[in-house]
N, C-alpha and C. Protein backbone atom coordinates (compact mmCIF):
# COMPACT_ATOMS: atom_id res chain seq x y z
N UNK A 1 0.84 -1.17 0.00
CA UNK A 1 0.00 0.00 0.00
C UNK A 1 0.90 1.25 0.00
N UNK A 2 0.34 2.07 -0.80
CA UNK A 2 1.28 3.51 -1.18
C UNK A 2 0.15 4.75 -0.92
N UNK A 3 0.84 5.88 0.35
CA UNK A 3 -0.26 6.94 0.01
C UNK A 3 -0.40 7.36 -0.95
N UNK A 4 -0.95 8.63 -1.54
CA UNK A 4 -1.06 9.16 -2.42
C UNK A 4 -1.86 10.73 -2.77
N UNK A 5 -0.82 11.71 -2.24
CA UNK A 5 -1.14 13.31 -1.93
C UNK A 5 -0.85 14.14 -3.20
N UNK A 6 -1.70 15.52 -2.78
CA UNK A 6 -0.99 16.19 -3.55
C UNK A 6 -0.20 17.56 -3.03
N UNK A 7 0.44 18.18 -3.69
CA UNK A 7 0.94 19.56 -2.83
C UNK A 7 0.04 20.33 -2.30
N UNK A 8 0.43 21.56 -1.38
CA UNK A 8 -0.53 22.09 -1.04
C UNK A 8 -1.42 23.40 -2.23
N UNK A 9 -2.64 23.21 -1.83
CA UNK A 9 -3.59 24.41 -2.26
C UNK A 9 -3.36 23.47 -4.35
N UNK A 10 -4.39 21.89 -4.14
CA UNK A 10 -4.11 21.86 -5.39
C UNK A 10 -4.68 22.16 -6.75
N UNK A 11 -4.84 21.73 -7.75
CA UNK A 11 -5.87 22.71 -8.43
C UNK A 11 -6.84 21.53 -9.26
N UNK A 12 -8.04 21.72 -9.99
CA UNK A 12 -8.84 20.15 -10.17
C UNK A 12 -8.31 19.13 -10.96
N UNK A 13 -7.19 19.91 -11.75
CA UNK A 13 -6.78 18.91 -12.76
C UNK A 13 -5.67 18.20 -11.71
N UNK A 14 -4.83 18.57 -10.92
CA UNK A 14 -4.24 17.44 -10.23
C UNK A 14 -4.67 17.27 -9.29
N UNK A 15 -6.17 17.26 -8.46
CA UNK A 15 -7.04 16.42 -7.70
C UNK A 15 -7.23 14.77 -8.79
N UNK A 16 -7.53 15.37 -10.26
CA UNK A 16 -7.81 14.63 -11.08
C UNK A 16 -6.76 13.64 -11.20
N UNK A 17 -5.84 14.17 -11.68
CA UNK A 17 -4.60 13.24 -11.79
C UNK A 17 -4.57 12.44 -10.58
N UNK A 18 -4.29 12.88 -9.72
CA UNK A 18 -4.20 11.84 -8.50
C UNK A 18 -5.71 10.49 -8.24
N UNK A 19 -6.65 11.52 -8.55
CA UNK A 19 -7.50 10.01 -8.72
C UNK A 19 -7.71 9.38 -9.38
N UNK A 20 -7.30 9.48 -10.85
CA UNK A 20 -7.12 8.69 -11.51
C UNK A 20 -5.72 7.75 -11.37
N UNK A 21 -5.17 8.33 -11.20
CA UNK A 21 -3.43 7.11 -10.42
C UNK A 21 -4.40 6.13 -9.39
N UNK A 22 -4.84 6.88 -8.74
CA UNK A 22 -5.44 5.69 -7.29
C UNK A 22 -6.47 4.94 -8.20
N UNK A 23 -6.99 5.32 -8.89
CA UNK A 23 -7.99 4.05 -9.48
C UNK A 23 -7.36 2.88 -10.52
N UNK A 24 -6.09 3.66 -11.25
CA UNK A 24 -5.47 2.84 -12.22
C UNK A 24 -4.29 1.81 -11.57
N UNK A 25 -4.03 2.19 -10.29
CA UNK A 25 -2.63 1.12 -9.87
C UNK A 25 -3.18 1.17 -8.53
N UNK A 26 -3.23 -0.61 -8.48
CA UNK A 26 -3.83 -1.12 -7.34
C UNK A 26 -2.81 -0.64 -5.97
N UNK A 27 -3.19 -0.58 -5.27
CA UNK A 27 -2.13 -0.50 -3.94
C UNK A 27 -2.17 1.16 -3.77
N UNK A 28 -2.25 1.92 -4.21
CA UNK A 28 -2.63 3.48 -4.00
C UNK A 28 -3.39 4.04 -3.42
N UNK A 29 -3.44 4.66 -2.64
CA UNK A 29 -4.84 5.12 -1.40
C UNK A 29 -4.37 6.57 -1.33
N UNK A 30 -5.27 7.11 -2.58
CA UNK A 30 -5.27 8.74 -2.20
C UNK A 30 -6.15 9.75 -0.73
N UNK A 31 -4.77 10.19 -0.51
CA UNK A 31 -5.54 11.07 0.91
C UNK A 31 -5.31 12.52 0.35
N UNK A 32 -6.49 13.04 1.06
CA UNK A 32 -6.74 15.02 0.73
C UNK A 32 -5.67 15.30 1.77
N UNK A 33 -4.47 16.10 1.81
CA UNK A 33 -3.35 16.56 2.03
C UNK A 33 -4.19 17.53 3.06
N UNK A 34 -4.90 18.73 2.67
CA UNK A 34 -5.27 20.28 3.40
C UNK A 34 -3.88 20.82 4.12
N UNK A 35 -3.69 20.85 5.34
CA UNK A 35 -3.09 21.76 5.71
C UNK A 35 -1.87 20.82 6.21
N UNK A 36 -1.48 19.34 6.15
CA UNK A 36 -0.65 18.57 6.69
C UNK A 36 0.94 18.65 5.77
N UNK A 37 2.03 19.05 6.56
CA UNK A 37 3.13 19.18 6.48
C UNK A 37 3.45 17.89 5.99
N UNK A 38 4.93 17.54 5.67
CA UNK A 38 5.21 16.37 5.23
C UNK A 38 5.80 15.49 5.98
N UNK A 39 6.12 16.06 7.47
CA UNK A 39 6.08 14.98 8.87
C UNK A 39 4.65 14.35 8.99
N UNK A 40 3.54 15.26 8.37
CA UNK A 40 2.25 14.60 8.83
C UNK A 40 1.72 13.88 7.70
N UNK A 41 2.17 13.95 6.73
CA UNK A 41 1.73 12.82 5.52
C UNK A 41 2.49 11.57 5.90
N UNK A 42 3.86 11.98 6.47
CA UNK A 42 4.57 10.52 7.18
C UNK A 42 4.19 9.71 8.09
N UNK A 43 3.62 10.50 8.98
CA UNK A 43 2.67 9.79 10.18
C UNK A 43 1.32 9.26 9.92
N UNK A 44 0.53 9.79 8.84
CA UNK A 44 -0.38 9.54 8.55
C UNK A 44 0.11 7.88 7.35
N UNK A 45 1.27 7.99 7.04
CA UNK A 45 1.27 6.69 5.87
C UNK A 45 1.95 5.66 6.87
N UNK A 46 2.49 5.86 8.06
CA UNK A 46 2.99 5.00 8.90
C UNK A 46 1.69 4.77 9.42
N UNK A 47 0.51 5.40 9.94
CA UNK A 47 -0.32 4.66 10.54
C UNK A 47 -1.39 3.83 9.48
N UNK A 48 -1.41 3.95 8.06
CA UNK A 48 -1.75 3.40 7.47
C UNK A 48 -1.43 1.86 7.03
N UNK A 49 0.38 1.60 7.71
CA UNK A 49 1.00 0.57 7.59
C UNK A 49 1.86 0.37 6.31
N UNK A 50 2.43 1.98 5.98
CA UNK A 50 2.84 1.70 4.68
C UNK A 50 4.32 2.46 5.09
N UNK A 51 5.32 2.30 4.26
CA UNK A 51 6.41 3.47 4.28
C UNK A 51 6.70 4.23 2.81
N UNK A 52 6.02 4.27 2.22
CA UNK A 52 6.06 4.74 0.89
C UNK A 52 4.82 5.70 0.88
N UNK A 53 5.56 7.15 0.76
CA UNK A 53 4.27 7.91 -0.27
C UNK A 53 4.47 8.75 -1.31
N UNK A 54 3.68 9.34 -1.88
CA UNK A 54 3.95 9.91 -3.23
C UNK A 54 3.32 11.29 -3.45
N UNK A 55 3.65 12.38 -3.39
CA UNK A 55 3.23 14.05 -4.10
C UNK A 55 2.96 14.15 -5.08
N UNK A 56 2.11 14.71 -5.72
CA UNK A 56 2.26 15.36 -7.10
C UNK A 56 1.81 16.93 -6.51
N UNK A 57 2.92 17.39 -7.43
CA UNK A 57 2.95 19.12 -7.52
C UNK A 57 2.25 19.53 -8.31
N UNK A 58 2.01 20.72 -8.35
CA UNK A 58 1.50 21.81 -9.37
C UNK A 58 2.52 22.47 -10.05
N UNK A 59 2.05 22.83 -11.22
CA UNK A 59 2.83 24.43 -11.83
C UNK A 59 2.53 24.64 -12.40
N UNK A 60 2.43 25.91 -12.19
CA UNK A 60 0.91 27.22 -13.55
C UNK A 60 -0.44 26.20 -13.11
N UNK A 61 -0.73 26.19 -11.85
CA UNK A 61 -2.15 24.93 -12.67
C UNK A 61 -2.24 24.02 -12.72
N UNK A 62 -0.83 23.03 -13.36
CA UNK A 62 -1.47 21.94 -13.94
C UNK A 62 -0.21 20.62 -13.22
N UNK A 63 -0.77 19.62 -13.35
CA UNK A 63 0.32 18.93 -12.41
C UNK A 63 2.01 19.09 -12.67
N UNK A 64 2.87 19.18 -12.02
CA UNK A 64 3.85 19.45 -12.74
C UNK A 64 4.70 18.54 -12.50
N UNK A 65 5.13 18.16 -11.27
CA UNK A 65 5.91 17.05 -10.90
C UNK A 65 5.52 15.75 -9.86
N UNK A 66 6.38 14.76 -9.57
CA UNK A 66 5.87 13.61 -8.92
C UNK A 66 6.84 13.00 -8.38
N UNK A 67 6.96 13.25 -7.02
CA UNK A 67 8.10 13.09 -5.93
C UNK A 67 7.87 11.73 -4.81
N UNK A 68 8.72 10.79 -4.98
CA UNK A 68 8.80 9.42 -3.73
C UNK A 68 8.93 9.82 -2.98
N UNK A 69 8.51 9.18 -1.77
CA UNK A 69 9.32 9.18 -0.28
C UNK A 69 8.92 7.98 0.03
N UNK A 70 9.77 8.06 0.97
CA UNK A 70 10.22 6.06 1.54
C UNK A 70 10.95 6.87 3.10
N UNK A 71 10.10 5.92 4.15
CA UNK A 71 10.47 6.23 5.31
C UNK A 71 11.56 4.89 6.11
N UNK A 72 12.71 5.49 6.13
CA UNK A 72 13.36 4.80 6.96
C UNK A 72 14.19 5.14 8.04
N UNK A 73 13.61 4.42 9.01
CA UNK A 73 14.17 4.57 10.76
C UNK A 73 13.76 6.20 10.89
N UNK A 74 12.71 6.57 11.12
CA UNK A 74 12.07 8.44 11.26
C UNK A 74 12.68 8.91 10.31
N UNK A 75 12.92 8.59 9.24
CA UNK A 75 13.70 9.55 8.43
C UNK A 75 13.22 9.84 7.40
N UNK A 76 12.71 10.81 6.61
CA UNK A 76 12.04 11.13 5.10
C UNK A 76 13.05 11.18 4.16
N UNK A 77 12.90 10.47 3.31
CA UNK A 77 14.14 10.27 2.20
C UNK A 77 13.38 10.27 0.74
N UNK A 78 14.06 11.55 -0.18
CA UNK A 78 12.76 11.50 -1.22
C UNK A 78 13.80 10.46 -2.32
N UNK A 79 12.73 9.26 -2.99
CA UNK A 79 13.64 8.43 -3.78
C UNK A 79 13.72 8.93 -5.28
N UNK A 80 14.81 8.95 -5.97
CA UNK A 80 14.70 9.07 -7.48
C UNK A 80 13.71 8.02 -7.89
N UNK A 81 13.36 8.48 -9.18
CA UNK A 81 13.78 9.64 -9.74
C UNK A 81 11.84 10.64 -9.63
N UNK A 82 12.79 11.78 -9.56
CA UNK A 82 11.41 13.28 -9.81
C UNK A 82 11.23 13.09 -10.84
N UNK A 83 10.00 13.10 -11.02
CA UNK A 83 9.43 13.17 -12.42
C UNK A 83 8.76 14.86 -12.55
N UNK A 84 9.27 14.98 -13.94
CA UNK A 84 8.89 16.24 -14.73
C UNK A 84 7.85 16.15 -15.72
N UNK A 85 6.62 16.72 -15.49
CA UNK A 85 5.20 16.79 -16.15
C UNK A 85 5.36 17.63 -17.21
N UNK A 86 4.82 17.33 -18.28
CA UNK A 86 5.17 18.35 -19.61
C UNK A 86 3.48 18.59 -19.84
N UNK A 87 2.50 17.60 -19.86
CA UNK A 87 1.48 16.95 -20.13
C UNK A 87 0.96 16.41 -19.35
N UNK A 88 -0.55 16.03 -19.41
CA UNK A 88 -1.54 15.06 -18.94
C UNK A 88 -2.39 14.95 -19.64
N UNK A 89 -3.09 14.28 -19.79
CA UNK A 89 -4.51 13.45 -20.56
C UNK A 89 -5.22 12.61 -19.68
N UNK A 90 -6.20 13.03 -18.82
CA UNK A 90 -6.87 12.76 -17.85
C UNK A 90 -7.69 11.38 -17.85
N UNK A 91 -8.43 10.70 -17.42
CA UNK A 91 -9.39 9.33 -18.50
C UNK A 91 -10.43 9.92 -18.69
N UNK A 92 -11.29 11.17 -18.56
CA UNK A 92 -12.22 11.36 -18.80
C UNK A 92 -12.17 12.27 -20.00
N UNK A 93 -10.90 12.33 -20.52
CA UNK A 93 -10.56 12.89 -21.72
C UNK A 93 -10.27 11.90 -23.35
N UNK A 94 -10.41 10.64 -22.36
CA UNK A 94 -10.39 10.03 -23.61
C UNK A 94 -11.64 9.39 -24.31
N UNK A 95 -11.58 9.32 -25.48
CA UNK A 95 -13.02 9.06 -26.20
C UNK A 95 -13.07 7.73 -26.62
N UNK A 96 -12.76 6.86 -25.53
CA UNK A 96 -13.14 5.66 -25.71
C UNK A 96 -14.60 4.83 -24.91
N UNK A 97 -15.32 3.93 -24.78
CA UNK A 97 -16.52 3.63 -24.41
C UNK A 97 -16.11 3.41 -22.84
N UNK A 98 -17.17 3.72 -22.47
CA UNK A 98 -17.34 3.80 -20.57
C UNK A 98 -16.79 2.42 -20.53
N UNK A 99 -17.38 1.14 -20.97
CA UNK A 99 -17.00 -0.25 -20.19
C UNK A 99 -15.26 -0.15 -19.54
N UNK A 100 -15.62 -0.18 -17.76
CA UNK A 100 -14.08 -0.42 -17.55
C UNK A 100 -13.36 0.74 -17.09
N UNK A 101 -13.60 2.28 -17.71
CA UNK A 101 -13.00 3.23 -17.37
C UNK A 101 -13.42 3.46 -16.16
N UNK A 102 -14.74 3.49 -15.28
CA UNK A 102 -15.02 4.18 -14.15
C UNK A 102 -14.64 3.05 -13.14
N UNK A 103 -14.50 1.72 -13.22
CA UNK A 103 -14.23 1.06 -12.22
C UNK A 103 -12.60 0.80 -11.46
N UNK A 104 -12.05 0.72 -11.00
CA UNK A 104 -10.31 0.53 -9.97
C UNK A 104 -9.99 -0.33 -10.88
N UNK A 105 -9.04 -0.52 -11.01
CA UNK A 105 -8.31 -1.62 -11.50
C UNK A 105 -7.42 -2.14 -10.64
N UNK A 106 -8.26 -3.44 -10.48
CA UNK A 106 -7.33 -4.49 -9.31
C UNK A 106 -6.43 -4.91 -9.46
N UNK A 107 -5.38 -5.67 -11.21
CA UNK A 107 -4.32 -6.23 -10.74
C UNK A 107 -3.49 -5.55 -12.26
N UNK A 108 -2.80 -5.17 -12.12
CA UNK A 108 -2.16 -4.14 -13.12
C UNK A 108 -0.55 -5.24 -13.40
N UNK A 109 0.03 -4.45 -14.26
CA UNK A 109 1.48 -5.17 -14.73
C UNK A 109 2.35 -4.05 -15.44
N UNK A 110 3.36 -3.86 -15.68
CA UNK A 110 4.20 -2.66 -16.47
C UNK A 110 4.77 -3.47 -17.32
N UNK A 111 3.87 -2.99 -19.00
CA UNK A 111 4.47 -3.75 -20.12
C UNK A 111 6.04 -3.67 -19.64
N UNK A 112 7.20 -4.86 -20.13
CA UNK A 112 8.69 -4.68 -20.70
C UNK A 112 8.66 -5.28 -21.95
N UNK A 113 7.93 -5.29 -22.58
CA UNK A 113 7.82 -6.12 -24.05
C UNK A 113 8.78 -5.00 -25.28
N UNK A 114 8.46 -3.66 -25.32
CA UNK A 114 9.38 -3.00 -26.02
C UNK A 114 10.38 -2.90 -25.31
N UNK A 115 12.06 -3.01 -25.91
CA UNK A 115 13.47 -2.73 -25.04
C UNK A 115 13.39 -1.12 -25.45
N UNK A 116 14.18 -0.26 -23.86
CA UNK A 116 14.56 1.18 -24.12
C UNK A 116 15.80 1.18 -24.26
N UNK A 117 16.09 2.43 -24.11
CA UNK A 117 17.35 2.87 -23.91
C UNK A 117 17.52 3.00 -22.40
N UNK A 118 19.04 2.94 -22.07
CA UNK A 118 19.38 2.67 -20.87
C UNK A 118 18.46 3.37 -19.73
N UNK A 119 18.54 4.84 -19.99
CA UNK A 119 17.95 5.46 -18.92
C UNK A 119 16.19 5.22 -18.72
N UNK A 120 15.59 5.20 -20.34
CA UNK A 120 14.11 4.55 -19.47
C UNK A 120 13.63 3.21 -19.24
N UNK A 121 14.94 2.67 -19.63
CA UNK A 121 14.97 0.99 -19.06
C UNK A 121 14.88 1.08 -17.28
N UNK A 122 16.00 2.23 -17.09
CA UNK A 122 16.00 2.16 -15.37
C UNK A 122 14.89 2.78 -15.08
N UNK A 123 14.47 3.59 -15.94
CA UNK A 123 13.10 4.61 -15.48
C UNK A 123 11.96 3.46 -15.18
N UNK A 124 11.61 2.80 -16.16
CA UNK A 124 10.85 1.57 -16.00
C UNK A 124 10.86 0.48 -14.81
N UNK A 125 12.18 0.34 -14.73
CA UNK A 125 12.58 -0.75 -13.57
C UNK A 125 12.49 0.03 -12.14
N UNK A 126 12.53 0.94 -12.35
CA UNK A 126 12.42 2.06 -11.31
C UNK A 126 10.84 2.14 -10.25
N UNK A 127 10.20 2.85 -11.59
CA UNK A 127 8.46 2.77 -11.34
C UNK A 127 8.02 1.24 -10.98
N UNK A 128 8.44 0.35 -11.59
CA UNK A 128 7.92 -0.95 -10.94
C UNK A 128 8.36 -0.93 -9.71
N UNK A 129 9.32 -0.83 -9.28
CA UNK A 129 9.84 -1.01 -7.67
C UNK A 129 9.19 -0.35 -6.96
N UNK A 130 9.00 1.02 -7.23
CA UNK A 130 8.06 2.00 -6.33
C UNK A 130 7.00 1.68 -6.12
N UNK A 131 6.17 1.62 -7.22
CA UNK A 131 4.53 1.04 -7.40
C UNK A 131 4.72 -0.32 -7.03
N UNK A 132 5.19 -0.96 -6.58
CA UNK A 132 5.12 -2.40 -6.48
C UNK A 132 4.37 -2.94 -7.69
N UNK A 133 4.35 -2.68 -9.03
CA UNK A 133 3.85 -3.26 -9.82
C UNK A 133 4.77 -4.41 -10.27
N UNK A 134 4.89 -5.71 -10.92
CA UNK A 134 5.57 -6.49 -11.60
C UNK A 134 6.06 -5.73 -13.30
N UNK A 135 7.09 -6.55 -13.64
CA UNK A 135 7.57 -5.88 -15.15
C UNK A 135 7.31 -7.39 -15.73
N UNK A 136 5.91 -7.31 -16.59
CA UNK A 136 6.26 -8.55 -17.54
C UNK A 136 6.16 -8.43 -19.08
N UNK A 137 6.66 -9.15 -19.80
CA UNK A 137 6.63 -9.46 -20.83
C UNK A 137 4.58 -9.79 -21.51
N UNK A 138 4.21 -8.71 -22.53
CA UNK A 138 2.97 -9.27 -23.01
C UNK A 138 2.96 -10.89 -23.65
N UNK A 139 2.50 -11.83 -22.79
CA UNK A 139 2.64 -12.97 -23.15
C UNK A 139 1.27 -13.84 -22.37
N UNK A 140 1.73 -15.18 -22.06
CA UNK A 140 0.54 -15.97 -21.40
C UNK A 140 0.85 -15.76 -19.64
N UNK A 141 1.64 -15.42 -18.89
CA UNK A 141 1.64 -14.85 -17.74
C UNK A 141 0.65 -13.08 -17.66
N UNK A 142 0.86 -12.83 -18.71
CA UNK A 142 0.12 -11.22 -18.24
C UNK A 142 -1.59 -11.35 -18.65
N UNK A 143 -1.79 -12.50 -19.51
CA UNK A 143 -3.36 -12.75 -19.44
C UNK A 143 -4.18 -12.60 -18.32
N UNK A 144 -3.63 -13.17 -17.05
CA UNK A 144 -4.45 -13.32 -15.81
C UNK A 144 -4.52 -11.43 -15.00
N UNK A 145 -4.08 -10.92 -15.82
CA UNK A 145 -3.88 -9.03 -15.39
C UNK A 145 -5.06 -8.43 -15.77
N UNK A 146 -5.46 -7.48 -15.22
CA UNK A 146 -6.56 -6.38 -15.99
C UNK A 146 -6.40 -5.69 -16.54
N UNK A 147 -5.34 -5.10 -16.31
CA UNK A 147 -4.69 -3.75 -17.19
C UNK A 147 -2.73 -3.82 -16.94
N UNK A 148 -2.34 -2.73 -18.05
CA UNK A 148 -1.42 -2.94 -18.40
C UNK A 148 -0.29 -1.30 -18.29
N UNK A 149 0.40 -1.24 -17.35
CA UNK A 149 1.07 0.35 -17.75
C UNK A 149 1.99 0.55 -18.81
N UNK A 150 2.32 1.13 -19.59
CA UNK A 150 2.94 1.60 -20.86
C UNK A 150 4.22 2.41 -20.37
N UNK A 151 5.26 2.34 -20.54
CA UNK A 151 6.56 3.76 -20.41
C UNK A 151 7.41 3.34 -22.05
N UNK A 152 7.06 4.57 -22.95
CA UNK A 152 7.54 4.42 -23.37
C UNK A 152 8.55 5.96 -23.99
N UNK A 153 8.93 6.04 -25.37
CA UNK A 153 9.82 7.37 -25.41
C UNK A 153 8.73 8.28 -26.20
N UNK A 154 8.46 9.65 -26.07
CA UNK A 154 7.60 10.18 -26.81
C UNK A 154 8.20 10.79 -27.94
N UNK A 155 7.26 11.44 -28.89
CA UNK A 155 8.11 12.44 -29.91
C UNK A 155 8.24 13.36 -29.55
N UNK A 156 7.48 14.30 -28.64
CA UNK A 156 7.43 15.16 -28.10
C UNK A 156 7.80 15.41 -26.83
N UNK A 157 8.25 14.44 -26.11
CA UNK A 157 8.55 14.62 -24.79
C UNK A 157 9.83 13.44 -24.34
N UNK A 158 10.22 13.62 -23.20
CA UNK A 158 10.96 12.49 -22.76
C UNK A 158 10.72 11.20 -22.69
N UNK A 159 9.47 10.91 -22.31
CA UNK A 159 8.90 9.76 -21.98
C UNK A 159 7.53 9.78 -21.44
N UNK A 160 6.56 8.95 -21.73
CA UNK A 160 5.21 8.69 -21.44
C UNK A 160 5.05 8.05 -20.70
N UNK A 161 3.84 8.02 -20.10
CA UNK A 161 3.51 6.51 -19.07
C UNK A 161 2.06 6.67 -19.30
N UNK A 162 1.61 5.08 -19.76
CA UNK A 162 0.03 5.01 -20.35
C UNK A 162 -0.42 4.04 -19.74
N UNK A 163 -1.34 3.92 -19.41
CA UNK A 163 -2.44 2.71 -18.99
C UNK A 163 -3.32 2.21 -20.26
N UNK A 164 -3.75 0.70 -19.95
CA UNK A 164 -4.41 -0.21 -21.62
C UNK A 164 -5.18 -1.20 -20.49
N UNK A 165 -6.48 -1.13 -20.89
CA UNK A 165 -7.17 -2.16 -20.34
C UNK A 165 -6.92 -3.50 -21.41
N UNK A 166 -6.87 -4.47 -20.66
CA UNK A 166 -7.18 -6.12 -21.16
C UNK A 166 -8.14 -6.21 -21.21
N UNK A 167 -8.59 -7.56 -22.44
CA UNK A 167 -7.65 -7.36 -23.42
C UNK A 167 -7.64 -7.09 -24.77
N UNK A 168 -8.69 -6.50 -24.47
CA UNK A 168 -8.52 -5.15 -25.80
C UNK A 168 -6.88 -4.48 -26.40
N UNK A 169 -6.50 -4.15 -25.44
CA UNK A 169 -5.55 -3.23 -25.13
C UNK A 169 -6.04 -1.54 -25.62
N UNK A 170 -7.30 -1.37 -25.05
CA UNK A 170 -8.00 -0.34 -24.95
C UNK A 170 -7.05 0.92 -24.03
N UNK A 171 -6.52 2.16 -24.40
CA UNK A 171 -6.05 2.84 -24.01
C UNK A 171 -7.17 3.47 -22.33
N UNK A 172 -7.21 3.64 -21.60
CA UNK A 172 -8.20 4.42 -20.79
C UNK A 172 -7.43 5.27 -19.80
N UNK A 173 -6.10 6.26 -19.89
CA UNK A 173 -5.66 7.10 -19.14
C UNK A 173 -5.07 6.91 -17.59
N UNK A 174 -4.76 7.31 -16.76
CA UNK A 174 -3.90 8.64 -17.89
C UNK A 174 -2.83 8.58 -18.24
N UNK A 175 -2.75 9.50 -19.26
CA UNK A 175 -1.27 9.64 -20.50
C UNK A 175 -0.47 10.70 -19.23
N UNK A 176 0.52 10.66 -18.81
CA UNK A 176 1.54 11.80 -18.40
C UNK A 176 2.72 11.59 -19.42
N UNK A 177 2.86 13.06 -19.89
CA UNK A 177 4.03 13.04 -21.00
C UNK A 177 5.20 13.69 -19.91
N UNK A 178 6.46 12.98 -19.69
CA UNK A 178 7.43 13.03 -18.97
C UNK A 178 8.27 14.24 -19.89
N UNK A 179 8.15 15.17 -19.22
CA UNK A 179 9.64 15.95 -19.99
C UNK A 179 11.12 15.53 -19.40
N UNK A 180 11.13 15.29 -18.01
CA UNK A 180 12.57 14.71 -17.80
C UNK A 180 12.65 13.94 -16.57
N UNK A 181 13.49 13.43 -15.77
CA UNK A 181 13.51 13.07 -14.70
C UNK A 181 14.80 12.78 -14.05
N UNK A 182 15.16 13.26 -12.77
CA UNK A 182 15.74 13.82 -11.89
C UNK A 182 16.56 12.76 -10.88
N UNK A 183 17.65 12.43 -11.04
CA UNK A 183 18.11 11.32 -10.84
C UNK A 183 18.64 11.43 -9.56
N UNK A 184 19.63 12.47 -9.64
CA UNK A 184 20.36 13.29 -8.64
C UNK A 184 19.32 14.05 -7.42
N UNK A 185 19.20 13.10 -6.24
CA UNK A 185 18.03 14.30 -5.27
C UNK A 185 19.21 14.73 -4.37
């Protein structure tokens, strides 16, 4: 289990973003932040039974970045890598049929079926570790999944991260277009 906040004073599109993360990757439990410091998002994810939580920022508006923390021995430690928001595409922005979009998705997987380049190979191997999601190969192990996360390289941006319902491989959001990410905290 992973909290899941946003910065303070946030704005609807990253209320949005964040609930759509908590509905698309199982293990996510978004909490309304209000006036709690980030000793008190810690205490609040320790009494939840978790040591992992996750921010998303604002800027101008619109979500801008997306920061780890991992608590060890009282200590707040933010983990690489920061992610840099260029973009979003919300699920209620996409024009595909309701079946599937409004319900959680219980058991998720992070395609590795396309190879990257080094750095969003680690970017990939990265987000699985955090999210506790698995990295599998689209094959006869990922049949028994509901949905599927996508990282791949954009034309326009650094890197994407998409969600695909099974097994259609129906796109249903959200798209975040990565402009960079932050290795060095």
């Amino acid at each position: 289990m992973i909290i899941l906040t946003t910065s303070h004073r946030p704005t609807r599109r990253v209320r949005s973003l964040c609930n759509d993360l908590a509905s698309s990757i199982p293990g996510l439990i978004k909490v309304n932040r209000g006036k709690m410091g980030l000793i008190d998002v810690a205490e609040k994810t320790i009494c939840a039974g978790s040591e992992k939580f996750i921010i998303v920022d604002r800027w101008k508006g619109c979500p801008g970045r997306i920061r780890f923390y991992k608590i060890f021995d009282r200590e707040i430690r933010e983990e690489p890598p920061r992610i840099y928001i260029s973009g979003v595409k919300l699920r209620r922005e996409f024009k595909t049929p309701c079946y599937g979009i409004r319900e959680k998705i219980n058991s998720l997987f992070l395609n590795a079926s396309k190879p990257l380049n080094r750095e969003r190979e680690l970017f990939r191997s990265k987000l699985s570790e955090i999210l506790e999601v698995p990295m599998l190969k689209m094959e006869g192990e990922s049949l028994n999944y509901q949905a599927y996360m996508h990282v791949d390289a954009g034309e326009d941006c650094w890197a994407y991260i998409s969600f695909f319902l099974l097994p259609g491989k129906v796109e249903v959001g959200p798209r975040i277009k990565v402009s960079h990410a932050v290795w060095d905290l």
